[in-house]
N, C-alpha and C. Protein backbone atom coordinates (compact mmCIF):
# COMPACT_ATOMS: atom_id res chain seq x y z
N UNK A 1 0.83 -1.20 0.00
CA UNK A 1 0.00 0.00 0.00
C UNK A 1 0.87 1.26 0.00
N UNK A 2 1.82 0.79 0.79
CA UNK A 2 2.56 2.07 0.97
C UNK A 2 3.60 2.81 -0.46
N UNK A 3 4.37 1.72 -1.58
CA UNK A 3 4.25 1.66 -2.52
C UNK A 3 3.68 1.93 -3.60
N UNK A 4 2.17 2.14 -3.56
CA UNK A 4 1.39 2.48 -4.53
C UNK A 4 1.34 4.18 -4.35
N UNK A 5 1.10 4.30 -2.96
CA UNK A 5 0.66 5.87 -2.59
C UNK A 5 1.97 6.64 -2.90
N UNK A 6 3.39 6.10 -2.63
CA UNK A 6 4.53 6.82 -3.21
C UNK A 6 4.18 7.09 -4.51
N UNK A 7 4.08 6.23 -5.40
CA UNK A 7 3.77 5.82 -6.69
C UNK A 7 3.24 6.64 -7.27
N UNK A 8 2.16 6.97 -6.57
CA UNK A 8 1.07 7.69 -7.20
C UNK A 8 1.18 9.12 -6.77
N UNK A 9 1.84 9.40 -5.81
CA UNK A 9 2.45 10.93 -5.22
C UNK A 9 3.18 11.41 -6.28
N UNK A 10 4.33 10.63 -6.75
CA UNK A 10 5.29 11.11 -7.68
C UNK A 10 5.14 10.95 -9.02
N UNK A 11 4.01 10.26 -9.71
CA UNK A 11 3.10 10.48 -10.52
C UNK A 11 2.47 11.87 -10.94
N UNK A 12 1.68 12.28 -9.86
CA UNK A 12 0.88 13.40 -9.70
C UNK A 12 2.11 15.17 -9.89
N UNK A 13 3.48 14.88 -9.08
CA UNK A 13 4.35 15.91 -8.77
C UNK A 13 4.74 15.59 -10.82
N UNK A 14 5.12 14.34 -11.24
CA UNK A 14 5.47 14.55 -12.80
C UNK A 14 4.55 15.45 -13.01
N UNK A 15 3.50 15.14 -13.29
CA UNK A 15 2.23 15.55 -14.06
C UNK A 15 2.35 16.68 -13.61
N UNK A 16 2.06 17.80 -12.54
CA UNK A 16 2.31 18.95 -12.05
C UNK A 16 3.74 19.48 -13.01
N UNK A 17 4.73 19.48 -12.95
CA UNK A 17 5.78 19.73 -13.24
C UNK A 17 5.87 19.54 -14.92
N UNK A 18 5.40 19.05 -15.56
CA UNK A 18 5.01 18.90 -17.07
C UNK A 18 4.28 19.99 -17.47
N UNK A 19 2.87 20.24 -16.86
CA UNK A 19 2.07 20.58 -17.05
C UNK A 19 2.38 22.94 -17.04
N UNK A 20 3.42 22.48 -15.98
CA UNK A 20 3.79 23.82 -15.46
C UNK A 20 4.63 24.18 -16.03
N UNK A 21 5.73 24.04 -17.06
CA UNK A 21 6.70 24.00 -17.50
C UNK A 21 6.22 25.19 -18.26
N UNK A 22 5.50 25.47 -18.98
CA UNK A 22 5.46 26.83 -19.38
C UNK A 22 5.15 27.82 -19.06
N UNK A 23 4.48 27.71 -17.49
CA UNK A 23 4.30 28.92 -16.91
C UNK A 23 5.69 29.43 -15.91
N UNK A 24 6.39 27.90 -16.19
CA UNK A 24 8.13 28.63 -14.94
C UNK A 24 9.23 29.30 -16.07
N UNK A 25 8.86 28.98 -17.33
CA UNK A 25 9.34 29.71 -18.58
C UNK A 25 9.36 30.74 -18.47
N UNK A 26 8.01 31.12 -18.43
CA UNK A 26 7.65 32.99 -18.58
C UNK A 26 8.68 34.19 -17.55
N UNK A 27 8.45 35.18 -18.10
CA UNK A 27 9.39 36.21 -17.39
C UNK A 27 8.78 37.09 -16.62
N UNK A 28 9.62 37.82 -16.17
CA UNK A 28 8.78 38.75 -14.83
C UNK A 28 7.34 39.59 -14.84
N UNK A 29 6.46 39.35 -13.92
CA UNK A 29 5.41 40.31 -14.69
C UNK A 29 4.37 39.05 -15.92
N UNK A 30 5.08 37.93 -15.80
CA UNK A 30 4.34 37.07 -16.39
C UNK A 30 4.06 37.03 -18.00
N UNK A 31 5.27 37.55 -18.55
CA UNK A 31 5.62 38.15 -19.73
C UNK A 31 5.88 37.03 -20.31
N UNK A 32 5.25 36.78 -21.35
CA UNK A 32 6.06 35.16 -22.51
C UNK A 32 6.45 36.12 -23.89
N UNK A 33 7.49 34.99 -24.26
CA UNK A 33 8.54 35.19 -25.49
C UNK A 33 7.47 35.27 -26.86
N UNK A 34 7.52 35.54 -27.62
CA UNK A 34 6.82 35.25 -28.94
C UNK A 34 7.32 33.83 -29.55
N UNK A 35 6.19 32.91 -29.88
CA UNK A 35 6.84 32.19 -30.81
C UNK A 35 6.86 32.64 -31.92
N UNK A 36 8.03 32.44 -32.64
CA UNK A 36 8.74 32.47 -34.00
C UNK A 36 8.73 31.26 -34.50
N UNK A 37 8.29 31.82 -35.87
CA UNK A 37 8.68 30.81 -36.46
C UNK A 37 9.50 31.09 -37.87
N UNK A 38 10.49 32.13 -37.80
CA UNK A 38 11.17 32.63 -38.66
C UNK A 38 10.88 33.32 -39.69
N UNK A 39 9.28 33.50 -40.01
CA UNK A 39 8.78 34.38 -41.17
C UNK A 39 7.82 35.27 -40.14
N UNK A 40 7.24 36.08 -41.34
CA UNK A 40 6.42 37.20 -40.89
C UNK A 40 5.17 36.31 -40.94
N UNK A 41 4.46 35.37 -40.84
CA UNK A 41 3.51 34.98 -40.75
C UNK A 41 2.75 35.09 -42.13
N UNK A 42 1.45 34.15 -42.46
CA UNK A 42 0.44 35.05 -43.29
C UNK A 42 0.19 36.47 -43.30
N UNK A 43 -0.38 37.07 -44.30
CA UNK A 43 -0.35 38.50 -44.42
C UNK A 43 -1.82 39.15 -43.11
N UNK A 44 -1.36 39.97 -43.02
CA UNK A 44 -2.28 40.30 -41.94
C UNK A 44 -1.96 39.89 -40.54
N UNK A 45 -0.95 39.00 -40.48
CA UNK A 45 -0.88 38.73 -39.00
C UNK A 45 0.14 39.54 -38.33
N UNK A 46 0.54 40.85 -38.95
CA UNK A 46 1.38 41.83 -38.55
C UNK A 46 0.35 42.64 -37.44
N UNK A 47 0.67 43.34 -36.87
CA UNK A 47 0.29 44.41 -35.47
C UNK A 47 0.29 45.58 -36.47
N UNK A 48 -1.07 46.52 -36.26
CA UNK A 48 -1.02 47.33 -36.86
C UNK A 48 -1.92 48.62 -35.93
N UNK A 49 -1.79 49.90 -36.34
CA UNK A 49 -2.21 51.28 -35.58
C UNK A 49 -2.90 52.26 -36.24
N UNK A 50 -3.73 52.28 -35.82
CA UNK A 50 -4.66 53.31 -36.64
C UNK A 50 -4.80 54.64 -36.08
N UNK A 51 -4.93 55.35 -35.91
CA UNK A 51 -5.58 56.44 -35.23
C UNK A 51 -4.39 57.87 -34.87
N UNK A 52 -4.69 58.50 -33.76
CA UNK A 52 -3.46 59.74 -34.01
C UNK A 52 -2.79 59.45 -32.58
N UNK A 53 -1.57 59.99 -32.88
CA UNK A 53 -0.50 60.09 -32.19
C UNK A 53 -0.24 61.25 -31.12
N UNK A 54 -0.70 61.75 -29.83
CA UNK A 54 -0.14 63.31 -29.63
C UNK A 54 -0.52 64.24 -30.11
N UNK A 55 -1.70 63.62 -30.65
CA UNK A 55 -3.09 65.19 -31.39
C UNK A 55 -2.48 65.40 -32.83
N UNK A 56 -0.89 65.18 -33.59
CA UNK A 56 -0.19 65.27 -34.44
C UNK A 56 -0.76 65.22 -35.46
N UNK A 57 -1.99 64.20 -35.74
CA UNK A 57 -2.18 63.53 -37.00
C UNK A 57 -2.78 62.43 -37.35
N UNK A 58 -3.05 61.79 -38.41
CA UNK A 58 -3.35 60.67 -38.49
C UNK A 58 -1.78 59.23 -38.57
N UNK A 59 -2.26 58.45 -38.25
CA UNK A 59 -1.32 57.76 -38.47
C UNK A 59 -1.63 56.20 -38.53
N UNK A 60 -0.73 55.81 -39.43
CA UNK A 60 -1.37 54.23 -39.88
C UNK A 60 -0.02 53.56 -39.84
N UNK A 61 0.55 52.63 -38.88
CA UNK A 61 1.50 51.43 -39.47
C UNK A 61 1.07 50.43 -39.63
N UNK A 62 2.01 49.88 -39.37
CA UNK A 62 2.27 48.20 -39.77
C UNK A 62 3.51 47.65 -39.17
N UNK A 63 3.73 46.60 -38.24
CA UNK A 63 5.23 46.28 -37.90
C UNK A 63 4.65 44.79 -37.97
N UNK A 64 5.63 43.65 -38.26
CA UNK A 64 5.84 42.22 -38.69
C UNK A 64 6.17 41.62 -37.25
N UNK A 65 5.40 40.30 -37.04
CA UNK A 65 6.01 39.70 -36.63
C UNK A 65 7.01 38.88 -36.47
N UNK A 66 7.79 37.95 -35.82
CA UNK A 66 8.75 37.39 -36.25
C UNK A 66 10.37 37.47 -36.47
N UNK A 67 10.14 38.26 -37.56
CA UNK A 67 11.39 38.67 -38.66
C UNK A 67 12.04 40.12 -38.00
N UNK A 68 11.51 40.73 -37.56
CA UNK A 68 11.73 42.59 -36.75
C UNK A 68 11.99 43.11 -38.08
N UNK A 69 11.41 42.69 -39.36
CA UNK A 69 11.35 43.74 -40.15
C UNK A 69 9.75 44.67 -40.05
N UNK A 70 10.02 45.95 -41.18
CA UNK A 70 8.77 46.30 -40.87
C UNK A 70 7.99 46.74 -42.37
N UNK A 71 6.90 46.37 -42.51
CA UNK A 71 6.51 46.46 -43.74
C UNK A 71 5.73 47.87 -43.47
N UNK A 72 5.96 49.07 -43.90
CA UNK A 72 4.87 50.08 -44.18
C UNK A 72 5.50 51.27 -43.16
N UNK A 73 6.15 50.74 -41.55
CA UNK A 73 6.57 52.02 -40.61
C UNK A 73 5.30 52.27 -39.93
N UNK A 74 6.41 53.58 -38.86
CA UNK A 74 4.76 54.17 -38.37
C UNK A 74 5.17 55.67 -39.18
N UNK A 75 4.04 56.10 -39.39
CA UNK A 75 4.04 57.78 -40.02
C UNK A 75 4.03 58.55 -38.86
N UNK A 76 3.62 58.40 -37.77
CA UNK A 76 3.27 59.38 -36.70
C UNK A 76 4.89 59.94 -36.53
N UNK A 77 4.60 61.03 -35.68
CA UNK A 77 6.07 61.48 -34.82
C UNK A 77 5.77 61.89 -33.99
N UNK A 78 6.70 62.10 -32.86
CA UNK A 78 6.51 62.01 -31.51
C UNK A 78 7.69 61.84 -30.34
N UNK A 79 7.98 62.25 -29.79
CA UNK A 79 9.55 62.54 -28.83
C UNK A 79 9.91 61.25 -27.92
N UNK A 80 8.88 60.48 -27.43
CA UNK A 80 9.04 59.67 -25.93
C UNK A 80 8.91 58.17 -26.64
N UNK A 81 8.02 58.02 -27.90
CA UNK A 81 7.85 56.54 -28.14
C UNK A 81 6.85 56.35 -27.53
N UNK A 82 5.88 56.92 -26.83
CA UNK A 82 4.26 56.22 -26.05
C UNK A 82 3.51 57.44 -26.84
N UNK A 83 2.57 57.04 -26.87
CA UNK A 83 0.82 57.45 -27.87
C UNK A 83 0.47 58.41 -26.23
N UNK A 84 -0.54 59.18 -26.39
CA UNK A 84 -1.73 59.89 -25.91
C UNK A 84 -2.82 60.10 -26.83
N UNK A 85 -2.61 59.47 -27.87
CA UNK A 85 -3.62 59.67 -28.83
C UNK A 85 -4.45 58.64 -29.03
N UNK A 86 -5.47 58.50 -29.48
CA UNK A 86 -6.38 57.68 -29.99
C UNK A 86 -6.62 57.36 -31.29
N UNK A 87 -7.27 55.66 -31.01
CA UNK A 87 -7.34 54.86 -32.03
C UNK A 87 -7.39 53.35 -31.92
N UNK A 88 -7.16 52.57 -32.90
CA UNK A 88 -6.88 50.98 -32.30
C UNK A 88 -5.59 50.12 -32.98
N UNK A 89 -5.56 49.44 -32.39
CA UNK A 89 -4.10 48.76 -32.26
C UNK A 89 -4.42 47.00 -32.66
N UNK A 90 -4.41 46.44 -34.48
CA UNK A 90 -4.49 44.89 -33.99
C UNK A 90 -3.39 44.25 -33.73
N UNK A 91 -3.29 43.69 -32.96
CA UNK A 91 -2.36 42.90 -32.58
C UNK A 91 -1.70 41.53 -33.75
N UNK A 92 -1.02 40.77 -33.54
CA UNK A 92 -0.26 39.68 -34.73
C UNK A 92 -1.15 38.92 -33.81
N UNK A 93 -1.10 38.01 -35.58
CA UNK A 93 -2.07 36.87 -34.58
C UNK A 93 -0.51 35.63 -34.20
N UNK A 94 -1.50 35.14 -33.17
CA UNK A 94 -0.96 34.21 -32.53
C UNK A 94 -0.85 32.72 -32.81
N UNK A 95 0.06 32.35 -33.14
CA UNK A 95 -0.34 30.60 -33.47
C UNK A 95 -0.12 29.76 -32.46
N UNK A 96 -1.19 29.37 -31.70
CA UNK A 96 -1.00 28.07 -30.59
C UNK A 96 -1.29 26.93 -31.26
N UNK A 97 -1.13 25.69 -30.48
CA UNK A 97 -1.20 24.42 -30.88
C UNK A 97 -2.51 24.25 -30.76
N UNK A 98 -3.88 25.54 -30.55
CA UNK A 98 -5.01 25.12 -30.26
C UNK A 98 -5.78 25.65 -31.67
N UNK A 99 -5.13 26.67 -32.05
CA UNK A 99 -5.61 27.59 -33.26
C UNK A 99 -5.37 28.73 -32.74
N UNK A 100 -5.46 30.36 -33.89
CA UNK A 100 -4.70 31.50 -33.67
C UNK A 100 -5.43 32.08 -33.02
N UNK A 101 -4.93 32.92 -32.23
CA UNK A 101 -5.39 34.12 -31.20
C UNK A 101 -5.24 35.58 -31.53
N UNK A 102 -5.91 36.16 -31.33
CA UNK A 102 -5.68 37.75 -31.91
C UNK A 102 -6.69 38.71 -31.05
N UNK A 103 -5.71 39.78 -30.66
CA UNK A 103 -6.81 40.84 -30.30
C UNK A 103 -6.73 42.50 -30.78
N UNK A 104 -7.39 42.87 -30.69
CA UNK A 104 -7.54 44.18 -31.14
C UNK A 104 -7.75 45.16 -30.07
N UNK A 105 -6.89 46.16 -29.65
CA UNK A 105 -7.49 47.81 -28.87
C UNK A 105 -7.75 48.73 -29.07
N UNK A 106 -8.61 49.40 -28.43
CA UNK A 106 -8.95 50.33 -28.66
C UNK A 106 -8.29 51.32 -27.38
N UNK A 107 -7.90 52.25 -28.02
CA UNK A 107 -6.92 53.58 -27.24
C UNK A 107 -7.41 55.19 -27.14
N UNK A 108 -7.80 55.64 -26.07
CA UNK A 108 -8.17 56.92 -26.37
C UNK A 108 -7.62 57.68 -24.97
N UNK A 109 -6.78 58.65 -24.97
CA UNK A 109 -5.88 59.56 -24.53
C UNK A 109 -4.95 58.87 -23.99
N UNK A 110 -4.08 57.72 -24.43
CA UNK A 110 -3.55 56.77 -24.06
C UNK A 110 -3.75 55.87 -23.19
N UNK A 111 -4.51 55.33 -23.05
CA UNK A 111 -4.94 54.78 -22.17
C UNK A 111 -5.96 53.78 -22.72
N UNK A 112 -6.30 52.09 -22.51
CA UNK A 112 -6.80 50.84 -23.33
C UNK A 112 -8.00 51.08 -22.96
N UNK A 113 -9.22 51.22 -23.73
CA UNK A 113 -10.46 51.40 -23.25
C UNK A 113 -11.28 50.62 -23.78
N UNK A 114 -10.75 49.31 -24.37
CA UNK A 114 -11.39 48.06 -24.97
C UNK A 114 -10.54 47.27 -25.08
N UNK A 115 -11.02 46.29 -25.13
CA UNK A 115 -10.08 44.38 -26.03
C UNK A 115 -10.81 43.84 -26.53
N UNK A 116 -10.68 43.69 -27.70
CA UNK A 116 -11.60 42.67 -28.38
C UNK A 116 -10.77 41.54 -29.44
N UNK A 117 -11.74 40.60 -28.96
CA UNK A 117 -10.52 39.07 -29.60
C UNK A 117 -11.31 39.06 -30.94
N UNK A 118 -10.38 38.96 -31.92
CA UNK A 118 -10.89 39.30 -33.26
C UNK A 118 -10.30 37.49 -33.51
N UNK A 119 -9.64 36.94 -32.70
CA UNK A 119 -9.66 35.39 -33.02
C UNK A 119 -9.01 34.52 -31.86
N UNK A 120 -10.20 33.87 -32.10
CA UNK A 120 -9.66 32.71 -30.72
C UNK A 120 -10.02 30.84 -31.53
N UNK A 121 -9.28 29.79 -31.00
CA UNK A 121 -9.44 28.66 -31.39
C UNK A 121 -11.16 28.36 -31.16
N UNK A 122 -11.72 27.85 -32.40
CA UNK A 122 -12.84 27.17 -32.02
C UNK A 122 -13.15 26.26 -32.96
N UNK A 123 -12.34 25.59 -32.72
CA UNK A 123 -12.49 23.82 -33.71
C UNK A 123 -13.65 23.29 -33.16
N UNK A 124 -13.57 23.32 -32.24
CA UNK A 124 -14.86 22.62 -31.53
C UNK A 124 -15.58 23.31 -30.26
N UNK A 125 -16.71 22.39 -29.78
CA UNK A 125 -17.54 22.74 -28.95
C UNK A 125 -16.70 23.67 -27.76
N UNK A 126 -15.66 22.22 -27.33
CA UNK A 126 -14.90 22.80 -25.88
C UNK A 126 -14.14 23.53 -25.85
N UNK A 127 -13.63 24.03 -27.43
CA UNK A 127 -12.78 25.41 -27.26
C UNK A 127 -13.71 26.40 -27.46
N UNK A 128 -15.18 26.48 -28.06
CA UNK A 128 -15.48 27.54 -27.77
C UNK A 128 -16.04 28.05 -26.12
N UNK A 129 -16.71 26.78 -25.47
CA UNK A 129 -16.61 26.94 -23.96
C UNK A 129 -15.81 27.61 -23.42
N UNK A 130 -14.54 26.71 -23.72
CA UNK A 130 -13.18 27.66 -23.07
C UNK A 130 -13.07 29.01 -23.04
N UNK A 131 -13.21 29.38 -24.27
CA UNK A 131 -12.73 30.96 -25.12
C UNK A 131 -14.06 32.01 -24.59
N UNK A 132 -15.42 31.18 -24.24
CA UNK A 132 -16.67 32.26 -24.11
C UNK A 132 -16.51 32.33 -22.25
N UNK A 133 -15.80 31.76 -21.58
CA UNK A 133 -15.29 31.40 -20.61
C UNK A 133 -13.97 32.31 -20.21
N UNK A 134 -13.16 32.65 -20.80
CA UNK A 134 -11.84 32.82 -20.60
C UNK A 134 -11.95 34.12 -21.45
N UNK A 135 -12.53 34.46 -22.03
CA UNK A 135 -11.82 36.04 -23.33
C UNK A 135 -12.52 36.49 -22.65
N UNK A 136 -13.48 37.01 -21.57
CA UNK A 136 -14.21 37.97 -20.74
C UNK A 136 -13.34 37.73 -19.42
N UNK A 137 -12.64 36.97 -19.00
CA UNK A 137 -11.65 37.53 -17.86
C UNK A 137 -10.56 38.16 -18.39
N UNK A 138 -10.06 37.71 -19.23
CA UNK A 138 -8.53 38.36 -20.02
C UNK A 138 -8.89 39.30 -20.45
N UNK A 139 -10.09 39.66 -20.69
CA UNK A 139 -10.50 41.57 -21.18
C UNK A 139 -10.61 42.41 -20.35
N UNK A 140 -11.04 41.66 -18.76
CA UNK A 140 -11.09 42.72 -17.98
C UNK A 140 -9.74 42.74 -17.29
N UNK A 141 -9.21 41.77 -17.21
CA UNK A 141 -7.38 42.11 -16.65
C UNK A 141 -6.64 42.61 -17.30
N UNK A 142 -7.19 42.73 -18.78
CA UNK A 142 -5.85 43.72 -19.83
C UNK A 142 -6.39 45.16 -19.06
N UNK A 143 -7.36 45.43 -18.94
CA UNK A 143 -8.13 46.87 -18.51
C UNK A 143 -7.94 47.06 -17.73
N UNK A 144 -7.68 46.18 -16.64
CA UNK A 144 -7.13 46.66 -15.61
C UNK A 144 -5.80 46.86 -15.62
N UNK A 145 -5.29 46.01 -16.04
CA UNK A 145 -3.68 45.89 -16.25
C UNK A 145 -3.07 47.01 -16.80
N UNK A 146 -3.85 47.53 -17.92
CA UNK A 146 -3.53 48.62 -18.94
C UNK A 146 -2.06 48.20 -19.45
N UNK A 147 -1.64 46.40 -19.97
CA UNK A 147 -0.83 46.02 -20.04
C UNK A 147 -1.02 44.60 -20.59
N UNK A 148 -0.19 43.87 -20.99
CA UNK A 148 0.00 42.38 -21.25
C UNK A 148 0.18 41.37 -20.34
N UNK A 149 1.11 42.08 -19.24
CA UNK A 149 1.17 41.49 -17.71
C UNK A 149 -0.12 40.91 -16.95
N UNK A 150 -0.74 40.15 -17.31
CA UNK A 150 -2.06 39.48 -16.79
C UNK A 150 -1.77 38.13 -16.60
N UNK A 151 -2.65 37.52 -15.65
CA UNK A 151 -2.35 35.96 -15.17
C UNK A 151 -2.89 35.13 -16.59
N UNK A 152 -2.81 34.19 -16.52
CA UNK A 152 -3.20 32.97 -17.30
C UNK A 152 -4.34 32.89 -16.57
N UNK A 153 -5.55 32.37 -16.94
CA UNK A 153 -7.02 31.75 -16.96
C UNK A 153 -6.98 30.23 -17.04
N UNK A 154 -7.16 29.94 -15.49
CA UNK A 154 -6.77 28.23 -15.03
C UNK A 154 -8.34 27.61 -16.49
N UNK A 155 -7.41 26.38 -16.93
CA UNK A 155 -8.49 26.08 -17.43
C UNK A 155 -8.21 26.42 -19.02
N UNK A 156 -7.33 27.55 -18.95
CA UNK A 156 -7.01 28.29 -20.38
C UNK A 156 -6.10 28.63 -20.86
N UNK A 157 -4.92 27.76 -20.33
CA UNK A 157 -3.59 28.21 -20.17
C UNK A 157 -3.03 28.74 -22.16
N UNK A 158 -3.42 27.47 -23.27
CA UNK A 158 -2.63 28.30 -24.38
C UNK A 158 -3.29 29.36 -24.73
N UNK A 159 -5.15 29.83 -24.56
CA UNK A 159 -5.58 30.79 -25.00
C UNK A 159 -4.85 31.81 -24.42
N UNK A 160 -4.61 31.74 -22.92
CA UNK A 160 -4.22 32.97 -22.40
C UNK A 160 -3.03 33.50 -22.95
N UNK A 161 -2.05 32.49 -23.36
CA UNK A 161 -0.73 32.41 -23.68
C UNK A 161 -0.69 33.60 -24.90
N UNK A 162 -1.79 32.63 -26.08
CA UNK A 162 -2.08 33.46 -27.15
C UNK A 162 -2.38 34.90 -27.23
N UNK A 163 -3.48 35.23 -26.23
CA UNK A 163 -4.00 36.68 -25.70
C UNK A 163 -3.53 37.52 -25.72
N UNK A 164 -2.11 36.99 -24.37
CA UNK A 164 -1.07 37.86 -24.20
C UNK A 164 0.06 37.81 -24.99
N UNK A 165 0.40 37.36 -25.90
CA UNK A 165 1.31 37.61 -27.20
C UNK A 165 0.75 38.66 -27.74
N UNK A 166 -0.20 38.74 -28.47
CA UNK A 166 -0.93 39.33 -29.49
C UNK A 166 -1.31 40.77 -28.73
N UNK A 167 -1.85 40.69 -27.05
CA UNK A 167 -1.98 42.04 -26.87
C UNK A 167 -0.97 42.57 -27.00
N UNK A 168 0.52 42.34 -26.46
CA UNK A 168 1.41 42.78 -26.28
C UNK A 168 1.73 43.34 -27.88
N UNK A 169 1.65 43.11 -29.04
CA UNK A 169 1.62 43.51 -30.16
C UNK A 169 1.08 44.57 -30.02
N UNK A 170 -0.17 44.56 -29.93
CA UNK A 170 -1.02 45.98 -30.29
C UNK A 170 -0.83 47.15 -29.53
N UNK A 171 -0.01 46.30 -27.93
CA UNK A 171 0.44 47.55 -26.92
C UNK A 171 1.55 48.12 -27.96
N UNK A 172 2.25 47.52 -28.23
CA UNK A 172 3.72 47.75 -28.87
C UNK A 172 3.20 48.96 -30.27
N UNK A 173 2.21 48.55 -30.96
CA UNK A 173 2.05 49.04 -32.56
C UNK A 173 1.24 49.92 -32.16
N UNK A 174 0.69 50.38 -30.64
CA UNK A 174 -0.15 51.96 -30.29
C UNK A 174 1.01 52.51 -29.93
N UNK A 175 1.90 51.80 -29.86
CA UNK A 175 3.25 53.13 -28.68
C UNK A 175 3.18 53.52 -27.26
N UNK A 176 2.30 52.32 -26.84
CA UNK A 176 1.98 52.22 -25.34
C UNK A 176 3.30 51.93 -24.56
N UNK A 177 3.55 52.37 -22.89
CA UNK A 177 4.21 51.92 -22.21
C UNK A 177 4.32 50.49 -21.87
């Protein structure tokens, strides 16, 4: 008996420790790496900015994922590198092993005053559960967050993964802090 319950203790600590391996990855603030996969993705899955910069103007880029090239620039100008201006920001989409993730912001006097997932996995029933489950907590912690730095959603670990890649794009392609 006593055998089995070891057994099955150190069973359970694998499984824990497998399972966790990508959340002891992540970096401070709960920050994950982008996966690459050496190209810029399909077209469209670049981070892009609409709206004005510092009252300046209009302004429209485009920056690539992946590659750190940039197809198009930003037109705006501006001294510090962070927005006060308004507009929205889509983010690159995301490729998980579940299907792509993508979100979109909306920005007005710098500051995130929406998220909206313009794509989440839904092959099936239980990823859309997941995603109608999980993309209404990760919208209100980017808002609160006013950042990418948000927990993972037990239950949702690659959506969240995805979420926060892709917001972090659109923070990046508004000129957010």
């Amino acid at each position: 008996m006593r055998r089995i319950t070891i057994w099955l203790l150190s069973t359970v600590a694998a499984l824990v420790l497998l399972f966790s391996y990508r959340t002891s990855t992540m970096g401070a603030g709960g920050e994950t790496s982008a996966i690459a996969s050496g190209s810029d993705g399909p077209a469209g899955s670049g981070s892009s900015w609409t709206g004005t910069d510092d009252g300046s103007g209009s302004s429209t880029g485009d920056t690539s994922s992946g590659g750190g090239s940039s197809s198009g620039g930003d037109t705006s100008s501006g001294g510090s590198g962070t927005s006060s201006g308004s507009g929205t920001a889509t983010g690159s989409v995301a490729q998980t092993r579940w299907g792509p993730v993508q979100v979109r912001i909306t920005v007005s006097n710098g500051r995130i005053t929406d998220v909206t997932a313009v794509q989440v996995p839904d092959g099936n029933h239980r990823d859309q559960e997941i995603n109608d489950y999980a993309v209404p907590i990760l919208r209100q912690a980017a808002l609160a967050a006013q950042s990418a730095r948000i927990d993972t959603v037990s239950g949702a670990t690659v959506t969240s993964d995805g979420y926060r890649e892709s917001l972090q794009s659109a923070i990046d392609a508004a000129h957010l802090k």
